[in-house]
C-alpha atoms as a PDB file:
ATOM      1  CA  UNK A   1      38.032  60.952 100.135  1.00  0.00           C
ATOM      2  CA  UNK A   2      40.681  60.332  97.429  1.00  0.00           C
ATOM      3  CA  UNK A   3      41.501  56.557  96.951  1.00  0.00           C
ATOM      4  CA  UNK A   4      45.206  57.415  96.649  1.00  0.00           C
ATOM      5  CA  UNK A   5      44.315  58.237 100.844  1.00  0.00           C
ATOM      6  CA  UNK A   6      41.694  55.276 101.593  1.00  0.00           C
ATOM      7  CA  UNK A   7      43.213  52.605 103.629  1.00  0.00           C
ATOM      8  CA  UNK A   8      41.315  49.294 103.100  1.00  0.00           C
ATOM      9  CA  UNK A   9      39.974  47.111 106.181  1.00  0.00           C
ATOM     10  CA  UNK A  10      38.888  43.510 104.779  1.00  0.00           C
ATOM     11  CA  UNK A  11      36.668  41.856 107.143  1.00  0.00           C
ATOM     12  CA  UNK A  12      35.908  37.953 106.566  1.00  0.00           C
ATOM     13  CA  UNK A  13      32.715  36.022 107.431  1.00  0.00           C
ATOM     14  CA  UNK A  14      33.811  34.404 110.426  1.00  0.00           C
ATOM     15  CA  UNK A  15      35.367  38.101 111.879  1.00  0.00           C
ATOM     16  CA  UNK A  16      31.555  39.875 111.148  1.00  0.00           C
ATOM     17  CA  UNK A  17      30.259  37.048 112.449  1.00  0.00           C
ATOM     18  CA  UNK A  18      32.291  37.298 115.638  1.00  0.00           C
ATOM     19  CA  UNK A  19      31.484  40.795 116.409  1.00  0.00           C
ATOM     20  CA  UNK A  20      28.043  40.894 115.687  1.00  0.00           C
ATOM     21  CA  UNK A  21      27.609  38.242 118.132  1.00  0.00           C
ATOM     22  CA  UNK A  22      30.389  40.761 120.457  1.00  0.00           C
ATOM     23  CA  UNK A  23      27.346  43.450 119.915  1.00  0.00           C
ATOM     24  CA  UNK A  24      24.318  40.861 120.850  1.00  0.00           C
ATOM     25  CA  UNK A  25      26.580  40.593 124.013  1.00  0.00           C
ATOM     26  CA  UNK A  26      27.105  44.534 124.682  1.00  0.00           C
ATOM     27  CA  UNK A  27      23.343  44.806 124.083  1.00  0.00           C
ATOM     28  CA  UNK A  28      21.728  41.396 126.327  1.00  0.00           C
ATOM     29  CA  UNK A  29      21.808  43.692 128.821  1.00  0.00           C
ATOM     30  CA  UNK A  30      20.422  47.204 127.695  1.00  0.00           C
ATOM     31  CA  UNK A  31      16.979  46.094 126.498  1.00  0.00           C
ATOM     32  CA  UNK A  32      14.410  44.721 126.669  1.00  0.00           C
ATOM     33  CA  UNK A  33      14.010  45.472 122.981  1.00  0.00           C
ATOM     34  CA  UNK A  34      10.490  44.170 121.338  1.00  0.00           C
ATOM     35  CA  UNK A  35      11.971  44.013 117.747  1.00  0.00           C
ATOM     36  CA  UNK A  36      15.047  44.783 115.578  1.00  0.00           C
ATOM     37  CA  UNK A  37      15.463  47.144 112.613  1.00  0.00           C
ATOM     38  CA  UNK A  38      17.767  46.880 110.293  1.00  0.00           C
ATOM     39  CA  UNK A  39      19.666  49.614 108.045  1.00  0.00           C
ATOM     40  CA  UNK A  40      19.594  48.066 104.225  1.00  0.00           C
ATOM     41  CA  UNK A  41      21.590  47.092 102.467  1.00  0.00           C
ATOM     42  CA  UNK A  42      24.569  46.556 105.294  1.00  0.00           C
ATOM     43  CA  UNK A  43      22.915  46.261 108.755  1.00  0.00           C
ATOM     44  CA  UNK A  44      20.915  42.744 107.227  1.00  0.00           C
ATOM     45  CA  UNK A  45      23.330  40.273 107.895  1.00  0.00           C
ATOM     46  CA  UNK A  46      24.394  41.964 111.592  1.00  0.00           C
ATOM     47  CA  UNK A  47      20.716  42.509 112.425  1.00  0.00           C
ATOM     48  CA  UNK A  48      20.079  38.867 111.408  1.00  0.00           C
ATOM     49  CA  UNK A  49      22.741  37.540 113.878  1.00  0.00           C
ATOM     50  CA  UNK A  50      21.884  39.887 116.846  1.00  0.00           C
ATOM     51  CA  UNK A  51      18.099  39.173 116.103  1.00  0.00           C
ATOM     52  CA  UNK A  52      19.258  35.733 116.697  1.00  0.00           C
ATOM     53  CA  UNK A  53      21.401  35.847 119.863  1.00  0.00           C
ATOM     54  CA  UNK A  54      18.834  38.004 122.043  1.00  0.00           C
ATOM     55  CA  UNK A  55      15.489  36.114 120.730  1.00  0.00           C
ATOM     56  CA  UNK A  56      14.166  38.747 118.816  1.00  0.00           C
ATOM     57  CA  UNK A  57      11.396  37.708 116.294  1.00  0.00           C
ATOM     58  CA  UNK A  58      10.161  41.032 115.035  1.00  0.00           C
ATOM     59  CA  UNK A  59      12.816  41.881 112.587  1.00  0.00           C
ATOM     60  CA  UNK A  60      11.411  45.399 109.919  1.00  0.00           C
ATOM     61  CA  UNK A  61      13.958  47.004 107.735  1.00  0.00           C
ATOM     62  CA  UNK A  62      14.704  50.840 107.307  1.00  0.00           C
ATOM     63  CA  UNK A  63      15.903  51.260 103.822  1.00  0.00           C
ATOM     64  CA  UNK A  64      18.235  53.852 102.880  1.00  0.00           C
ATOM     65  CA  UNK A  65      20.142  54.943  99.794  1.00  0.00           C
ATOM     66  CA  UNK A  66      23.424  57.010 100.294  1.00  0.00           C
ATOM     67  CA  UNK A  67      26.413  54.871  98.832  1.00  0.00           C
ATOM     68  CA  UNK A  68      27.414  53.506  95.035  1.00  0.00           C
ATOM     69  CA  UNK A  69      31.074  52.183  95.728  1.00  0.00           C
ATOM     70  CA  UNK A  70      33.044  54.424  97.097  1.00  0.00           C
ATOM     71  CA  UNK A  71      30.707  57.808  96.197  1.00  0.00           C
ATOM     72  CA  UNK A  72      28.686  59.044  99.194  1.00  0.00           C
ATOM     73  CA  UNK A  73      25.298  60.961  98.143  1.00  0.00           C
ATOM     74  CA  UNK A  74      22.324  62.347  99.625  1.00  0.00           C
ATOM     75  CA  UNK A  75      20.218  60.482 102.008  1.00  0.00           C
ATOM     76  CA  UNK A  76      17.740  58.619 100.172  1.00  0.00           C
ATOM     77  CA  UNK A  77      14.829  57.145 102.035  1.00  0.00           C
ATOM     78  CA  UNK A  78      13.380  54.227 100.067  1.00  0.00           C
ATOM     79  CA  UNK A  79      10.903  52.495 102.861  1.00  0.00           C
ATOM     80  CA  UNK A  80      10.514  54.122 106.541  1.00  0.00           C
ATOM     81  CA  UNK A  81       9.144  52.451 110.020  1.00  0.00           C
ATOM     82  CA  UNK A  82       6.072  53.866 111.807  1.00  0.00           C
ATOM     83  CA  UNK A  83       6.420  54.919 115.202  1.00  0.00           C
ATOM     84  CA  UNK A  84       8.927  56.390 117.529  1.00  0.00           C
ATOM     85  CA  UNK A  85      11.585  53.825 117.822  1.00  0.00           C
ATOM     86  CA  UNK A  86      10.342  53.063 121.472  1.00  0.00           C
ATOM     87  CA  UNK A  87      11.786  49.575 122.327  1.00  0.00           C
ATOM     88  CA  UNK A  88      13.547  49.175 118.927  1.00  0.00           C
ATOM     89  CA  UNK A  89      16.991  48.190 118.557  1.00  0.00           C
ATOM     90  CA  UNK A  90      18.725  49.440 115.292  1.00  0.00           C
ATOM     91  CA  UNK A  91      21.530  47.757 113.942  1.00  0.00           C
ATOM     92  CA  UNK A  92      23.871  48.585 111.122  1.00  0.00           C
ATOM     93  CA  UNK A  93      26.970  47.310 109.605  1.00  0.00           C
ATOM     94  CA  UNK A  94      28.685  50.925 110.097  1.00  0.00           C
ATOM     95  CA  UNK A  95      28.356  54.209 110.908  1.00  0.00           C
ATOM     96  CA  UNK A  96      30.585  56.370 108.511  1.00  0.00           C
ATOM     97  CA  UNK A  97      29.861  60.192 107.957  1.00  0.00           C
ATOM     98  CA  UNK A  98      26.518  59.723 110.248  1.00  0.00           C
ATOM     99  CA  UNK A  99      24.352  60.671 107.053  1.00  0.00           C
ATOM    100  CA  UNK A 100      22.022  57.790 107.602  1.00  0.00           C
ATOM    101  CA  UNK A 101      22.427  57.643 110.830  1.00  0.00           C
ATOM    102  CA  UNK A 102      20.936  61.340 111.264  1.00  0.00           C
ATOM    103  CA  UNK A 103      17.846  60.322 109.115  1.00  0.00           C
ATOM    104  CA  UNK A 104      17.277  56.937 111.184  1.00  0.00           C
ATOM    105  CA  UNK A 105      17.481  58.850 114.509  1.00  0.00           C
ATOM    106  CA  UNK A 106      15.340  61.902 113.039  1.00  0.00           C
ATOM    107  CA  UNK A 107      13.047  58.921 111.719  1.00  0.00           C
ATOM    108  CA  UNK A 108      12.933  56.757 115.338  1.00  0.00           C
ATOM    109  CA  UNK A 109      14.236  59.354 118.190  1.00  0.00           C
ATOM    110  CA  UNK A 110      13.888  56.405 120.895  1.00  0.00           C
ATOM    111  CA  UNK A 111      15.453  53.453 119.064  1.00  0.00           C
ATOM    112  CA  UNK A 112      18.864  52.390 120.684  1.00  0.00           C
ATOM    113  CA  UNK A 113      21.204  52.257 117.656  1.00  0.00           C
ATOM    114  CA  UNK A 114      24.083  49.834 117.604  1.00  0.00           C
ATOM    115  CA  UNK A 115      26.281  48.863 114.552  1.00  0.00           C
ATOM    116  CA  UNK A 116      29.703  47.032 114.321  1.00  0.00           C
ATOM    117  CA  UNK A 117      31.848  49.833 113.196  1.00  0.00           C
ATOM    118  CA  UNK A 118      31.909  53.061 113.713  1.00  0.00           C
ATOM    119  CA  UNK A 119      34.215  56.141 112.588  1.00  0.00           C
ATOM    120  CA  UNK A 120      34.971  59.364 114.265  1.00  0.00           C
ATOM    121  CA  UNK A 121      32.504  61.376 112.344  1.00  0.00           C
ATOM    122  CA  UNK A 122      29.149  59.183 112.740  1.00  0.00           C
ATOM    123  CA  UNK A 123      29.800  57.870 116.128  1.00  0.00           C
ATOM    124  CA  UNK A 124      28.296  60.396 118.220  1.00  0.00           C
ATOM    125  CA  UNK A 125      25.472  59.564 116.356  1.00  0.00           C
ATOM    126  CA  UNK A 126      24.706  55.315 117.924  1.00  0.00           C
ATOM    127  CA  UNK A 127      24.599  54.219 121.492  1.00  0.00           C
ATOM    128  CA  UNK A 128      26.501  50.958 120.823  1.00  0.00           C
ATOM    129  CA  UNK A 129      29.365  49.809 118.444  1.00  0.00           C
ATOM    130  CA  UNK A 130      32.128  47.263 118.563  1.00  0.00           C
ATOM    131  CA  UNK A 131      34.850  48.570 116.990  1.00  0.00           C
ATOM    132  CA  UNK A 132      36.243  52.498 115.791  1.00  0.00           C
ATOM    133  CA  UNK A 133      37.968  52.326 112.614  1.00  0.00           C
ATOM    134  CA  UNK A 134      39.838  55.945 111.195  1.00  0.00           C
ATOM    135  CA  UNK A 135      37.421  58.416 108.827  1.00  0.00           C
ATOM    136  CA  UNK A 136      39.613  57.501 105.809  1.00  0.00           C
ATOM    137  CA  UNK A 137      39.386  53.402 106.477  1.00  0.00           C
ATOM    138  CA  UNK A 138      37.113  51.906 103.640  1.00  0.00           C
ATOM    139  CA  UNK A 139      35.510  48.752 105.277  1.00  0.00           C
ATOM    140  CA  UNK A 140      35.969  45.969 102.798  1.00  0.00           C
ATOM    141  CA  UNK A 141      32.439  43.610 104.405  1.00  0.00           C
ATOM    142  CA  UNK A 142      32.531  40.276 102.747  1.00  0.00           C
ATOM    143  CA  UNK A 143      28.904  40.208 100.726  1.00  0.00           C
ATOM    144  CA  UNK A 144      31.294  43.210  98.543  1.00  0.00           C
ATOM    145  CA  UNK A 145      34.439  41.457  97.956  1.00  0.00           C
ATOM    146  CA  UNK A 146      35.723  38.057  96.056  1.00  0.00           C
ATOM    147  CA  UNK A 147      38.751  36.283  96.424  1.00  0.00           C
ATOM    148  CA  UNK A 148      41.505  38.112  94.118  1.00  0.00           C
ATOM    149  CA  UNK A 149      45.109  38.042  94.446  1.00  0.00           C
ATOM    150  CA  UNK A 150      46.140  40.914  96.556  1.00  0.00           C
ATOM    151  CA  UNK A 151      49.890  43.143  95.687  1.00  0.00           C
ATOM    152  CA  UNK A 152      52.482  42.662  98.482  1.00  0.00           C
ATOM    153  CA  UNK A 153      51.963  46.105 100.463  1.00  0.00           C
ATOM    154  CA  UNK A 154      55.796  47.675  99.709  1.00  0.00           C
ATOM    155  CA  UNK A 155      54.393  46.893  95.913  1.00  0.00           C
ATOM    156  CA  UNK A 156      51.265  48.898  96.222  1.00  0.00           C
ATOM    157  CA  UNK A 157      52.878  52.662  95.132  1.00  0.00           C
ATOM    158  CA  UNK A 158      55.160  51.393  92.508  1.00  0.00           C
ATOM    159  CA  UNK A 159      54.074  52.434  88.845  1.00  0.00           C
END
């Protein structure tokens, strides 16, 4: 994906805040769940906030390497969870390509997988999301961004 074709989706605090409590709510009613894992780097701070909303104490991390910026690589698995995944919730920030989400679900086969956002290619791979976004939307989440002033849109092509 060229950036010359990447549309950019900024999401705030408050608006990942806001749906990852809109996923605890899709999910209060799937479980029970006995614990959460979360995706590194991107699925901490949703995980964190769903762990929160449905009580869940047992919180383990799954932690994957497939992004630097923009460039998507080969599935890297840094630090795996034992087991099958029954009674597991996943959560991640996004599921793009479904890379990850292929080695998570080859990894825990009974886990329910949720994440925030989700895009045509890698949804097919999670049982919940919040919100589909378009293959060649870049997903601007806050912990990656700082305050910068931003061209007027009709400015954005002009050399």
């Amino acid at each position: 994906m060229s950036d010359s074709q990447t549309m950019e989706f900024p999401v705030s605090w408050d608006e990942l805040h806001r749906h990852a409590r809109a996923l605890a709510w899709r999910l209060h009613g799937k479980g029970p769940f006995k614990g959460i894992v979360a995706i590194t780097r991107g699925g901490l701070v949703p995980a964190a906030i769903v762990a929160r909303e449905l009580d869940l104490r047992l919180v383990d991390t799954v932690c994957i390497a497939t992004y630097e910026h923009k460039d998507k690589g080969k599935a890297s698995v840094l630090k795996g969870v034992a087991g099958d995944g029954e009674g597991l919730l996943i959560v991640d920030d996004l599921v793009d390509t479904g890379t990850t989400a292929k080695v998570v679900r080859d990894m825990l086969p009974k886990a329910h997988f949720a994440t925030i956002y989700a895009k045509p290619a890698g949804r097919p791979m999670v049982d919940t999301f919040i919100t589909e976004v378009s293959q060649d939307t870049w997903i601007l989440f806050p912990w990656d961004v700082e305050l910068a002033y931003a061209k007027p849109i009709s400015h954005r092509d002009a050399k």
